[in-house]
C-alpha atoms as a PDB file:
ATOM      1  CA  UNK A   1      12.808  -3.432  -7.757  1.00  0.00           C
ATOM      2  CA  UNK A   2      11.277  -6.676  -6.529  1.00  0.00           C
ATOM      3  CA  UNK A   3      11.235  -6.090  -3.206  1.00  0.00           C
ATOM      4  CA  UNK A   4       9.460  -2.809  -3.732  1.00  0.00           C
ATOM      5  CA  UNK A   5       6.392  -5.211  -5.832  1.00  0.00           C
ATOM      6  CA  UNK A   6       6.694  -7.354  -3.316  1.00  0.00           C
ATOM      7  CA  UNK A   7       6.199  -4.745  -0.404  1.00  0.00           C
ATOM      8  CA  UNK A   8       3.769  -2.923  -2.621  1.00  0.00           C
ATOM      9  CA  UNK A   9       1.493  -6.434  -2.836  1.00  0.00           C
ATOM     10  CA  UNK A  10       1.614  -6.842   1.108  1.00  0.00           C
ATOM     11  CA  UNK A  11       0.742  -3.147   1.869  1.00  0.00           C
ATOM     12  CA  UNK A  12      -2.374  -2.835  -0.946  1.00  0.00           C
ATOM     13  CA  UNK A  13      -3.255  -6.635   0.678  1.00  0.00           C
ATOM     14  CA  UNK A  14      -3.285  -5.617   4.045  1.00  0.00           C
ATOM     15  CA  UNK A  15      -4.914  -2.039   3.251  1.00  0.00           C
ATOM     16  CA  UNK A  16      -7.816  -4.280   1.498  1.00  0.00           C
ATOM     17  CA  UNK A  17      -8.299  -6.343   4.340  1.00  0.00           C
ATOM     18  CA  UNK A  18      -8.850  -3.367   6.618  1.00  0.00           C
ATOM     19  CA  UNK A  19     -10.710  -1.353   4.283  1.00  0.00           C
ATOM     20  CA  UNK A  20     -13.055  -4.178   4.367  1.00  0.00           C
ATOM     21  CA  UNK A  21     -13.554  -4.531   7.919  1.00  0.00           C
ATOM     22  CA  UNK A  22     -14.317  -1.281   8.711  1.00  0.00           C
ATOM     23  CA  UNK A  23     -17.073  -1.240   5.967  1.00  0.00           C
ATOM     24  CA  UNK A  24     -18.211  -4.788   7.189  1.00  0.00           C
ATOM     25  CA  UNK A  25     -18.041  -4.445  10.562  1.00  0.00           C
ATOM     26  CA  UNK A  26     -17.680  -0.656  11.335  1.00  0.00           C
ATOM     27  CA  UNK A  27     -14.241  -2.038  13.068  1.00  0.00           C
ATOM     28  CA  UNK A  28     -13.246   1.365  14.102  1.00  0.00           C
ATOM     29  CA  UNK A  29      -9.204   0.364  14.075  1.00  0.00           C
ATOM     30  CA  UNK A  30      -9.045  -1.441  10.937  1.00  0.00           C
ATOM     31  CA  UNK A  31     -10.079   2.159   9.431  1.00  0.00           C
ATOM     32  CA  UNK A  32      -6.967   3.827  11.505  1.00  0.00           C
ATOM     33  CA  UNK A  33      -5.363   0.588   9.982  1.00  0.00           C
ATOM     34  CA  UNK A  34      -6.261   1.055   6.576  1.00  0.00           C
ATOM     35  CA  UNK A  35      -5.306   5.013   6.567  1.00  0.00           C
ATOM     36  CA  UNK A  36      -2.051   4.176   7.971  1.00  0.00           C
ATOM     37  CA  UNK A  37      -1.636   1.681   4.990  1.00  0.00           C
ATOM     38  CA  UNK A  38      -2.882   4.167   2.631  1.00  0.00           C
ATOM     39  CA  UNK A  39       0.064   6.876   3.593  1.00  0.00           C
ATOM     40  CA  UNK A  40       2.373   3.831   3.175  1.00  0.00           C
ATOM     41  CA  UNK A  41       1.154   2.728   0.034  1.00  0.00           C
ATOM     42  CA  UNK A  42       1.449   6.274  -1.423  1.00  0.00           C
ATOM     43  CA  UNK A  43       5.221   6.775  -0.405  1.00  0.00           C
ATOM     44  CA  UNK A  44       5.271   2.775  -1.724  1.00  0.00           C
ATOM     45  CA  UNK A  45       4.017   4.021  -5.047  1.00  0.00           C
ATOM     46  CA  UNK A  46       5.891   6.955  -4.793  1.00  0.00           C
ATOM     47  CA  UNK A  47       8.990   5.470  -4.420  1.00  0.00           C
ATOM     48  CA  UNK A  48       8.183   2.548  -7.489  1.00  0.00           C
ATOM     49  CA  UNK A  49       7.852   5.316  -9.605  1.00  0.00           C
ATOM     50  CA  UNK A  50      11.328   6.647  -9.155  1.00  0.00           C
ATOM     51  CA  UNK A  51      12.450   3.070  -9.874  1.00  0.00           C
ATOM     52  CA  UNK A  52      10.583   2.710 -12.395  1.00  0.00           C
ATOM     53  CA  UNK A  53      11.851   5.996 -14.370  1.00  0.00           C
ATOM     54  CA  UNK A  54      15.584   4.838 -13.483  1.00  0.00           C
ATOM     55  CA  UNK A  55      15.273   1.528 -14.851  1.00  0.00           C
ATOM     56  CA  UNK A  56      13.429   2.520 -18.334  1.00  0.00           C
ATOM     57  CA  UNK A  57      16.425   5.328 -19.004  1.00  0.00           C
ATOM     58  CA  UNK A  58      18.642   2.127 -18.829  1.00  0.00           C
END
């Protein structure tokens, strides 16, 4: 379950960091960037969930 936080932190991080860019400076591939990230972060989340369920029946 750690390495899912972990992966979670460097996905939202690099999401935020695109995000930004494109706002900032209308970088046109940070935003392709950033919705890639997005998708990842959902199945991410997704996935933490599931964990997250297993470990609180235990």
């Amino acid at each position: 379950m750690n390495e899912l936080i972990v992966k979670i932190k460097e996905m939202a991080a690099s999401l935020l960091t695109d995000a930004e860019l494109q706002a900032e400076k209308g970088n046109k591939a940070a935003g392709t960037r950033a919705r890639k990230a997005s998708l990842e972060l959902e199945k991410l989340l997704k996935e933490f969930r599931k964990v997250s369920l297993e470990e609180s029946k235990k």
